[in-house]
PDB file of N, CA and C in Angstrom:
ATOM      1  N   UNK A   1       2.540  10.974  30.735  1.00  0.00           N
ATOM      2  CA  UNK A   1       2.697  10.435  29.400  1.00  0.00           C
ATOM      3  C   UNK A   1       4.022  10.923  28.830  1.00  0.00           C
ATOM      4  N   UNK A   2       4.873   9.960  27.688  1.00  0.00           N
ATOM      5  CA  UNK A   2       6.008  10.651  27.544  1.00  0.00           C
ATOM      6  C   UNK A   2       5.869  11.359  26.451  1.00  0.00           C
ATOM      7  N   UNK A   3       7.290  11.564  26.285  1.00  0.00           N
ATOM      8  CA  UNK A   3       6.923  12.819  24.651  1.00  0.00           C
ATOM      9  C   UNK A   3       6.441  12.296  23.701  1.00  0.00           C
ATOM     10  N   UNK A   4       6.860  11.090  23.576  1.00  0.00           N
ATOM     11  CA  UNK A   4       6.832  10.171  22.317  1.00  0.00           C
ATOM     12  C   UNK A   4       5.109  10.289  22.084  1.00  0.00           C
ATOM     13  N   UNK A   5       4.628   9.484  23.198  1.00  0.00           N
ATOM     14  CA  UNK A   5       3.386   9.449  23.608  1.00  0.00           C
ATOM     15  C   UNK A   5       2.214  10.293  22.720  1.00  0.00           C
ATOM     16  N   UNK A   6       2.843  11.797  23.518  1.00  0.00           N
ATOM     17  CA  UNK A   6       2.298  13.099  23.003  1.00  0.00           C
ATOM     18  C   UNK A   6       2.237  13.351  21.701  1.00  0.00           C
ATOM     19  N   UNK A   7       3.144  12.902  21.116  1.00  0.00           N
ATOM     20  CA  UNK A   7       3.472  12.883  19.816  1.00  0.00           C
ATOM     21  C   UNK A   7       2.643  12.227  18.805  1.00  0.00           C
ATOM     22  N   UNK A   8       2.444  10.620  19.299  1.00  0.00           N
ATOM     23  CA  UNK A   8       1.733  10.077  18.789  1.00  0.00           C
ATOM     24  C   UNK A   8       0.283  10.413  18.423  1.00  0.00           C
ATOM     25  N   UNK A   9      -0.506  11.090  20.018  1.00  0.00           N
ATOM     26  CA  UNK A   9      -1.300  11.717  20.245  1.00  0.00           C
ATOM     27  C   UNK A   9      -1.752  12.680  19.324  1.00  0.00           C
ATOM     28  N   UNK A  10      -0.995  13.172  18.825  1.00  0.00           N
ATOM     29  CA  UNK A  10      -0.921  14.216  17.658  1.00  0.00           C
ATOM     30  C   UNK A  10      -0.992  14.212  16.914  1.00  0.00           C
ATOM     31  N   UNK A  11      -0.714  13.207  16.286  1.00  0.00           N
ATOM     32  CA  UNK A  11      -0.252  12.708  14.822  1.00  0.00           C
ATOM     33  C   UNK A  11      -1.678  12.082  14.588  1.00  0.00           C
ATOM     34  N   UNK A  12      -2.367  11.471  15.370  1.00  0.00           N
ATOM     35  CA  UNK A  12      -3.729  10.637  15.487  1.00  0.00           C
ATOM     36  C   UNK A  12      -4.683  11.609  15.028  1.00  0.00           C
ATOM     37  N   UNK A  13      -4.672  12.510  16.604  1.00  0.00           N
ATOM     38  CA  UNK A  13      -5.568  13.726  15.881  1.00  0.00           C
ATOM     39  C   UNK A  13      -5.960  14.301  14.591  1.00  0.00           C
ATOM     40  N   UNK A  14      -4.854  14.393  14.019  1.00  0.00           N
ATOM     41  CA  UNK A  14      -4.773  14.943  12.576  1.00  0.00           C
ATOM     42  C   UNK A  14      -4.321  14.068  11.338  1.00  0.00           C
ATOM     43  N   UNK A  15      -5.077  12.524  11.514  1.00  0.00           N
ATOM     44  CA  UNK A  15      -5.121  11.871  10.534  1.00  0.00           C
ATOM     45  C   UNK A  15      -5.373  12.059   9.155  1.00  0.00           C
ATOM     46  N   UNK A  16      -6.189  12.725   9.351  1.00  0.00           N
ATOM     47  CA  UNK A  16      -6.950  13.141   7.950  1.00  0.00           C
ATOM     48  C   UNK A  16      -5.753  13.857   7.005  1.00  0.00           C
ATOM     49  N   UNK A  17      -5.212  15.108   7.888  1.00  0.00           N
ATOM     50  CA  UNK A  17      -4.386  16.196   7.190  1.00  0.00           C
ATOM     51  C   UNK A  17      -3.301  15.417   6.857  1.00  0.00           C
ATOM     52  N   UNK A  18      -2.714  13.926   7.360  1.00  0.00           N
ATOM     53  CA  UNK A  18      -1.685  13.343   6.611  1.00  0.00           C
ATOM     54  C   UNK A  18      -2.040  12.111   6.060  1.00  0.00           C
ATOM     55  N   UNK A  19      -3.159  11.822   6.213  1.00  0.00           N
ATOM     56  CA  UNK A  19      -3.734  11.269   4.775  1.00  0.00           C
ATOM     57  C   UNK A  19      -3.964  12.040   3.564  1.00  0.00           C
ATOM     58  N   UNK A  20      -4.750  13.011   3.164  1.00  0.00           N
ATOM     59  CA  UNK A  20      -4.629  13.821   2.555  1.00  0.00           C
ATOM     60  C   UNK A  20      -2.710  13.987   1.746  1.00  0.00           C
ATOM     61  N   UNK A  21      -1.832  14.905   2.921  1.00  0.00           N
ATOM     62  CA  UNK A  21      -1.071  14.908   2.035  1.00  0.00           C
ATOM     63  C   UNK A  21       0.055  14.035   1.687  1.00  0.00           C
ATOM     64  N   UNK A  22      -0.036  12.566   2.182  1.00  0.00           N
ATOM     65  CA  UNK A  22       0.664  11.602   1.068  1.00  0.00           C
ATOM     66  C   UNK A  22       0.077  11.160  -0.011  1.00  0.00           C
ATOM     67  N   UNK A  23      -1.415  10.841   0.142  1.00  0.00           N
ATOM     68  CA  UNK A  23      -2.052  11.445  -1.163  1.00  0.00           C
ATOM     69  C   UNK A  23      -1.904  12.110  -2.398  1.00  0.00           C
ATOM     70  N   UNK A  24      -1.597  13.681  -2.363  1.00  0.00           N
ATOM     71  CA  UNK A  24      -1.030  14.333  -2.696  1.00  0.00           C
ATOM     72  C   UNK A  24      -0.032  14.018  -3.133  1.00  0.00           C
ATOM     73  N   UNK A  25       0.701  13.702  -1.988  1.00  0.00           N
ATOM     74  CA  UNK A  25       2.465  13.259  -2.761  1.00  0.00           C
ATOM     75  C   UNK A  25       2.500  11.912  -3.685  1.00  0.00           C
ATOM     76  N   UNK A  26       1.426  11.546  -3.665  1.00  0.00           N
ATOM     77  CA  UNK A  26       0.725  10.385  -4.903  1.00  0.00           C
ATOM     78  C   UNK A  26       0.713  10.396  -6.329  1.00  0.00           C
ATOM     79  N   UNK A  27      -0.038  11.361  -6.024  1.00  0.00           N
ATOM     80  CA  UNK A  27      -0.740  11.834  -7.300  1.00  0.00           C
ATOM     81  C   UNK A  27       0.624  13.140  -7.939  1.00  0.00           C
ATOM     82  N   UNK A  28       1.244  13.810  -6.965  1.00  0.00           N
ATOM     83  CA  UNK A  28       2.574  14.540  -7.938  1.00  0.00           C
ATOM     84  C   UNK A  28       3.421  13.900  -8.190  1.00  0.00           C
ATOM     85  N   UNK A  29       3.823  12.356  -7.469  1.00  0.00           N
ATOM     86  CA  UNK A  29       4.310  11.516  -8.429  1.00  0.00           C
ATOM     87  C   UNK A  29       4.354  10.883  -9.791  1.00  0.00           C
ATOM     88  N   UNK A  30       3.123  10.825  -9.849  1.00  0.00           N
ATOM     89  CA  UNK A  30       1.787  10.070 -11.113  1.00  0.00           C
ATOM     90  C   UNK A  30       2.081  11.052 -11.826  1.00  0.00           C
ATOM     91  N   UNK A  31       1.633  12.572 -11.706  1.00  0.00           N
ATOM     92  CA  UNK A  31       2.059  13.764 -12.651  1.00  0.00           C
ATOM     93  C   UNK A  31       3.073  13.797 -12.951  1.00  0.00           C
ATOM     94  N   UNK A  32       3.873  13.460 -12.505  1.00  0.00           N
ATOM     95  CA  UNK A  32       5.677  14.084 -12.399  1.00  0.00           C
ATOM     96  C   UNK A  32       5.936  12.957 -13.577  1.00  0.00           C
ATOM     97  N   UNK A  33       5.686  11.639 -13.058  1.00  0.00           N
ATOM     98  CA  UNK A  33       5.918  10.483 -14.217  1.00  0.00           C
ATOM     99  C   UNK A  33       5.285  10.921 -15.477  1.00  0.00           C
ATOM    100  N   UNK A  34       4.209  11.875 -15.896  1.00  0.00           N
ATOM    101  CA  UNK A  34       3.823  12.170 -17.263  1.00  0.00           C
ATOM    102  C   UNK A  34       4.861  13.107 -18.031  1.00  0.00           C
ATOM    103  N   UNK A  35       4.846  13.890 -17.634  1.00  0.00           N
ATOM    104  CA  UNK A  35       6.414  14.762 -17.967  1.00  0.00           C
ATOM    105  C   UNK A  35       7.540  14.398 -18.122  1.00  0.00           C
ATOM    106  N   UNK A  36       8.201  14.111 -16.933  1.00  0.00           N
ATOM    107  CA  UNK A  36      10.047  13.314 -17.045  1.00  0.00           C
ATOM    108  C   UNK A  36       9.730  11.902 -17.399  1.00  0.00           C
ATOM    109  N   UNK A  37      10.823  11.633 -18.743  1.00  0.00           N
ATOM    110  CA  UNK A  37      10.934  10.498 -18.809  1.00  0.00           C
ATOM    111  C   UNK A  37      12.403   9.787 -18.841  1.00  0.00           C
ATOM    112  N   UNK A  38      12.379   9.330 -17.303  1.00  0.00           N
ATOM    113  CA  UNK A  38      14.071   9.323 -16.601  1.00  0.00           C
ATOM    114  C   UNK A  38      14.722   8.261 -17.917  1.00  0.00           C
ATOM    115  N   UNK A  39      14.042   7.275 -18.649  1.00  0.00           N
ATOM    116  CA  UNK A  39      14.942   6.323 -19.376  1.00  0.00           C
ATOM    117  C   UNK A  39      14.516   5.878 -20.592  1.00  0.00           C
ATOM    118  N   UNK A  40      15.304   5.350 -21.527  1.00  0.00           N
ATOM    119  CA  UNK A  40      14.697   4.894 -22.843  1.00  0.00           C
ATOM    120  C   UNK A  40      13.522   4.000 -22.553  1.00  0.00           C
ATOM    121  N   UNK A  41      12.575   3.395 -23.333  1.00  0.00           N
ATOM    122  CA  UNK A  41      11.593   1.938 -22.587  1.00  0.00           C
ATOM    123  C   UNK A  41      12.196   0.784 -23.234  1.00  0.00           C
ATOM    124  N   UNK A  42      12.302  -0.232 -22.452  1.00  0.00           N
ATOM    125  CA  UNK A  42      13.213  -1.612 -22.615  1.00  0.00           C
ATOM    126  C   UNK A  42      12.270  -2.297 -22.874  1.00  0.00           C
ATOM    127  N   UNK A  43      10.844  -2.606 -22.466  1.00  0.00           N
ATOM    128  CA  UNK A  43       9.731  -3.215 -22.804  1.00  0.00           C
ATOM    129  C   UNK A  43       8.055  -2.529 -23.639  1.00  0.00           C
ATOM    130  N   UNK A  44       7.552  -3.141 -24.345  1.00  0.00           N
ATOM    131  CA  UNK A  44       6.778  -2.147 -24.880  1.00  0.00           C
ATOM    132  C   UNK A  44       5.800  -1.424 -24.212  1.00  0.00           C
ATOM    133  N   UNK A  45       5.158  -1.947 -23.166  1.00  0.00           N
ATOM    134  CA  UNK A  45       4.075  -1.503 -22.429  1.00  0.00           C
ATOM    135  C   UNK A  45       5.139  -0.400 -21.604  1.00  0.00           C
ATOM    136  N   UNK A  46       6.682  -0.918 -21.254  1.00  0.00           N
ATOM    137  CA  UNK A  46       7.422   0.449 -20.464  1.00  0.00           C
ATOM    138  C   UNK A  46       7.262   2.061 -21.390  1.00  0.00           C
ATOM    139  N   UNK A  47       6.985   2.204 -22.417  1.00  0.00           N
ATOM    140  CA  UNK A  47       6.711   3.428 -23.091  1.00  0.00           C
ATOM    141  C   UNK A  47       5.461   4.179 -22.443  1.00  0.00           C
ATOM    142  N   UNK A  48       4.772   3.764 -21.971  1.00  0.00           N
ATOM    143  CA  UNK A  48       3.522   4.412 -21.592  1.00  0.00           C
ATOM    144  C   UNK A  48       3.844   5.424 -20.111  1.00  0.00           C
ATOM    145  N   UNK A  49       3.158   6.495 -19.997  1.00  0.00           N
ATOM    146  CA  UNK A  49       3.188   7.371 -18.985  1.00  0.00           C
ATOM    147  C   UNK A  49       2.365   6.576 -18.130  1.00  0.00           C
ATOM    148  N   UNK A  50       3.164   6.291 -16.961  1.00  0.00           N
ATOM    149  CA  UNK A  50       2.257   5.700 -15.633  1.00  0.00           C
ATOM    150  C   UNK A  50       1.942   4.360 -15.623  1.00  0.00           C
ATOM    151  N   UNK A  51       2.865   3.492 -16.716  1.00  0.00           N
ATOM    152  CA  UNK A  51       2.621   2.409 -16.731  1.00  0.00           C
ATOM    153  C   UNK A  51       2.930   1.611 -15.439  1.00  0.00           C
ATOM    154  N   UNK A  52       4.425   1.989 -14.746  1.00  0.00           N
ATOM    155  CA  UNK A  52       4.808   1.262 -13.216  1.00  0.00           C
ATOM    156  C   UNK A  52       4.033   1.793 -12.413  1.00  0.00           C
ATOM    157  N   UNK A  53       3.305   3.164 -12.233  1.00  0.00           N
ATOM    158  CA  UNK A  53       2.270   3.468 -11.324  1.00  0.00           C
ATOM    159  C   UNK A  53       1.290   2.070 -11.401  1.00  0.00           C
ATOM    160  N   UNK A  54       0.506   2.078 -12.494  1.00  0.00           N
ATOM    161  CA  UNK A  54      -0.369   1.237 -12.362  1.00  0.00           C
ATOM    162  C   UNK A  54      -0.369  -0.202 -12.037  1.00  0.00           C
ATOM    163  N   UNK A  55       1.203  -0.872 -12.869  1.00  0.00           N
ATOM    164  CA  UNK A  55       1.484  -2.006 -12.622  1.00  0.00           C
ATOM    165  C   UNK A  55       1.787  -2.002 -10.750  1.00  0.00           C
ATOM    166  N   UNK A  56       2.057  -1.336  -9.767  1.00  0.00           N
ATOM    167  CA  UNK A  56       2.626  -1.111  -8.995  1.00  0.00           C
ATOM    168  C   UNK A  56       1.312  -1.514  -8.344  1.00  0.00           C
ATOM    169  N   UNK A  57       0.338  -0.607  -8.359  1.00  0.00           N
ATOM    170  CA  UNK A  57      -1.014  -0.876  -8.116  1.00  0.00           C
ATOM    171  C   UNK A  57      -2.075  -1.625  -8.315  1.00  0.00           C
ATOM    172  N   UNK A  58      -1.787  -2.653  -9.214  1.00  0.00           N
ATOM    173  CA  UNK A  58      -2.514  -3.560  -9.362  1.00  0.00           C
ATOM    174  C   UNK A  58      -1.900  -5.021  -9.234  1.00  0.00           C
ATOM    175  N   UNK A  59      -0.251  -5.202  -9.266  1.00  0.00           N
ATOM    176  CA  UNK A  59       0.242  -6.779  -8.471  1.00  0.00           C
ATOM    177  C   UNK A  59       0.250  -5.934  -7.024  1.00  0.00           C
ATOM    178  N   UNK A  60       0.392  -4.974  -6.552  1.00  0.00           N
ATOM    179  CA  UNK A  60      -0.468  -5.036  -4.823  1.00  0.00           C
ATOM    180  C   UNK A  60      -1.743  -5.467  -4.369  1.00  0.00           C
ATOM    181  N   UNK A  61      -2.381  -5.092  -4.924  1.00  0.00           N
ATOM    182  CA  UNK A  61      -3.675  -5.487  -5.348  1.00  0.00           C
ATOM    183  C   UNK A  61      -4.205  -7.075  -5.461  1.00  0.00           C
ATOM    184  N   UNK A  62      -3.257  -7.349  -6.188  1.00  0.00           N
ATOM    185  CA  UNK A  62      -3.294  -8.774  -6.725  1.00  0.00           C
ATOM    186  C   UNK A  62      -2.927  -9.590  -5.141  1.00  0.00           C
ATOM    187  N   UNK A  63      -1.411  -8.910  -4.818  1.00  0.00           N
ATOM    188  CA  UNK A  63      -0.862  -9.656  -3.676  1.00  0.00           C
ATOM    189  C   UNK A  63      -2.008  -9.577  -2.014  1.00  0.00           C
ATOM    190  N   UNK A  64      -2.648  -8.634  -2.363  1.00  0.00           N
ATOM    191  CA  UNK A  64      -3.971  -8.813  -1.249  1.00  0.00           C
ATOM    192  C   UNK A  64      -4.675  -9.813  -1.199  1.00  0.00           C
ATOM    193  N   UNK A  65      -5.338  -9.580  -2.514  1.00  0.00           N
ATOM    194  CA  UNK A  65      -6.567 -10.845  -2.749  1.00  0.00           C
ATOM    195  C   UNK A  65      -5.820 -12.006  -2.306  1.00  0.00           C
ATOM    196  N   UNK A  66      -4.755 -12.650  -3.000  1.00  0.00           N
ATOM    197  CA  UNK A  66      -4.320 -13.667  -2.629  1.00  0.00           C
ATOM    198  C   UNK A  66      -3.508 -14.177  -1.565  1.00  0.00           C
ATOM    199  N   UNK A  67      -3.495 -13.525  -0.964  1.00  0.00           N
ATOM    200  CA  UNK A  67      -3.215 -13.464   0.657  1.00  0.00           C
ATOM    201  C   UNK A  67      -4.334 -13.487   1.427  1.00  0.00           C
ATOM    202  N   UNK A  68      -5.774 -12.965   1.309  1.00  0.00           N
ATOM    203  CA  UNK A  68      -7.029 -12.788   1.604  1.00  0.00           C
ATOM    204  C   UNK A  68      -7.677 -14.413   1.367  1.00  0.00           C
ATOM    205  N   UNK A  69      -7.630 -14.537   0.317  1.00  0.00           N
ATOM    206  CA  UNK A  69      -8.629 -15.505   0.082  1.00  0.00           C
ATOM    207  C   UNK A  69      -7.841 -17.105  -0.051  1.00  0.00           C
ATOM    208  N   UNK A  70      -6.313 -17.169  -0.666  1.00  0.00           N
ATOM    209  CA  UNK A  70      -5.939 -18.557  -0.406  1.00  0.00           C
ATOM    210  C   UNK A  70      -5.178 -19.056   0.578  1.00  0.00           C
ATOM    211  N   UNK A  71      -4.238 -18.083   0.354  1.00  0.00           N
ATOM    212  CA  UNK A  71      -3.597 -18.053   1.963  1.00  0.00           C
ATOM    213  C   UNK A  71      -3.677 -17.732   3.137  1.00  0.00           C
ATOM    214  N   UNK A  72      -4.609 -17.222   3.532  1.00  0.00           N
ATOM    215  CA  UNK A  72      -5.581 -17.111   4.958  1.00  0.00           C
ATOM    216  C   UNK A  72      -5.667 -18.358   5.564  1.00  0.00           C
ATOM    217  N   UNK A  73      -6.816 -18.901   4.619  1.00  0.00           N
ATOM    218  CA  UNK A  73      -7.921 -19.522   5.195  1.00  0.00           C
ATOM    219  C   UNK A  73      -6.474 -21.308   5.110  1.00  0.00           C
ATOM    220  N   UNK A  74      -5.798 -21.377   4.410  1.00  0.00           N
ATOM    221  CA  UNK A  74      -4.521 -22.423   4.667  1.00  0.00           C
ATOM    222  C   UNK A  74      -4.040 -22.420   6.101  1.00  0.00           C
ATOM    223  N   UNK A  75      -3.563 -21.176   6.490  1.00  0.00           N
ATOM    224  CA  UNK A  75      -2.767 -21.033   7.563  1.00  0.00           C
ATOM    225  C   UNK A  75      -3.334 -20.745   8.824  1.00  0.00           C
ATOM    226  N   UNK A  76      -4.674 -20.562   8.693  1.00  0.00           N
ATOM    227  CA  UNK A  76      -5.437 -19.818   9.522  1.00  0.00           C
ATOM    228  C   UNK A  76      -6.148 -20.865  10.513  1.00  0.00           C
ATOM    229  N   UNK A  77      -5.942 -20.799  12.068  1.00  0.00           N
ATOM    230  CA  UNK A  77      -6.824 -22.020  13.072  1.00  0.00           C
ATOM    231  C   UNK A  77      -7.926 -21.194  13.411  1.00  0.00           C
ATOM    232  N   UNK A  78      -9.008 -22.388  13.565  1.00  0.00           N
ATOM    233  CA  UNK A  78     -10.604 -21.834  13.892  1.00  0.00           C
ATOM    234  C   UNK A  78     -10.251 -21.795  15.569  1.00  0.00           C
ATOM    235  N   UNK A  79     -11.590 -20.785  15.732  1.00  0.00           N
ATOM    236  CA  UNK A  79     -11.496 -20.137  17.214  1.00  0.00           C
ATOM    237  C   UNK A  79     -11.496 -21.121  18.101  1.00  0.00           C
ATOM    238  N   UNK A  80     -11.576 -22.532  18.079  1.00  0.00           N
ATOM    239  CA  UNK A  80     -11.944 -23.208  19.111  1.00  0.00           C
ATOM    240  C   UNK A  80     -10.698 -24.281  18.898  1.00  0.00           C
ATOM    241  N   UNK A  81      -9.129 -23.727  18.549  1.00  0.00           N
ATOM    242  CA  UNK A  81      -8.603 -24.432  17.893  1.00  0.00           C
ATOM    243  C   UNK A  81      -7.658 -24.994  19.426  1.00  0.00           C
ATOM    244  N   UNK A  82      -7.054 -23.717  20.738  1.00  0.00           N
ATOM    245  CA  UNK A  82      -6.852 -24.493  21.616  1.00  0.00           C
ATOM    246  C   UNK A  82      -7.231 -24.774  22.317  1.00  0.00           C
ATOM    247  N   UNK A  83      -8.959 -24.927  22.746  1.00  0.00           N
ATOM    248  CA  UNK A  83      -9.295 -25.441  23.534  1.00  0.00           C
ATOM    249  C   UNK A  83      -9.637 -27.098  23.221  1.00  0.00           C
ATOM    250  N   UNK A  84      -9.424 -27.410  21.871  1.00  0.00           N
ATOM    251  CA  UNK A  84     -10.127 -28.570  20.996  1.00  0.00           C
ATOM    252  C   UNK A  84      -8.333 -29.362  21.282  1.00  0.00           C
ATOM    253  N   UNK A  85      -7.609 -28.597  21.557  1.00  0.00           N
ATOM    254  CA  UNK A  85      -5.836 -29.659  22.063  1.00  0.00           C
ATOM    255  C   UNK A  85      -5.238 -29.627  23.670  1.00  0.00           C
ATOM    256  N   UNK A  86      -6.330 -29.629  24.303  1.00  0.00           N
ATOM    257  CA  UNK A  86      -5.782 -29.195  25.238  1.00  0.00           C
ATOM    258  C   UNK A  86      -5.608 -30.791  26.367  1.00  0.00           C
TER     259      UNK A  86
END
């Protein structure tokens, strides 16, 4: 197996411990945004602590569902799609 391999191997193993800490590096973002406030707010809802966290998190959110449920099933061929052209 090569190094890379090994590596990968590794990294698998210990999923959890780097789930966990980007997590972490999540949430001291989210904190960090309550404290520093890098700019004046240009829009009114921009005044709020954690407002782009959330907006960030919920048109992702948004962009799932609708990728899930309208645009799937548009683009998407049923299982019997090349044997039914052949």
């Amino acid at each position: 197996m090569s190094l890379f391999g090994m590596l990968l191997d590794a990294l698998r193993a210990r999923r959890c411990l780097f789930g966990a800490v980007f997590f972490l590096g999540l949430v001291g973002l989210v904190v960090a945004n309550l404290f520093l406030r890098p700019h004046e707010a240009e829009f009114v809802l921009d005044a709020y602590p954690g407002f782009w966290s959330a907006f960030g998190l919920l048109v992702g959110l948004a962009m799932v569902i609708v990728m899930k449920k309208i645009v799937q099933p548009m683009i998407s061929r049923g299982d019997d799609y090349y044997e039914r052209n052949n």
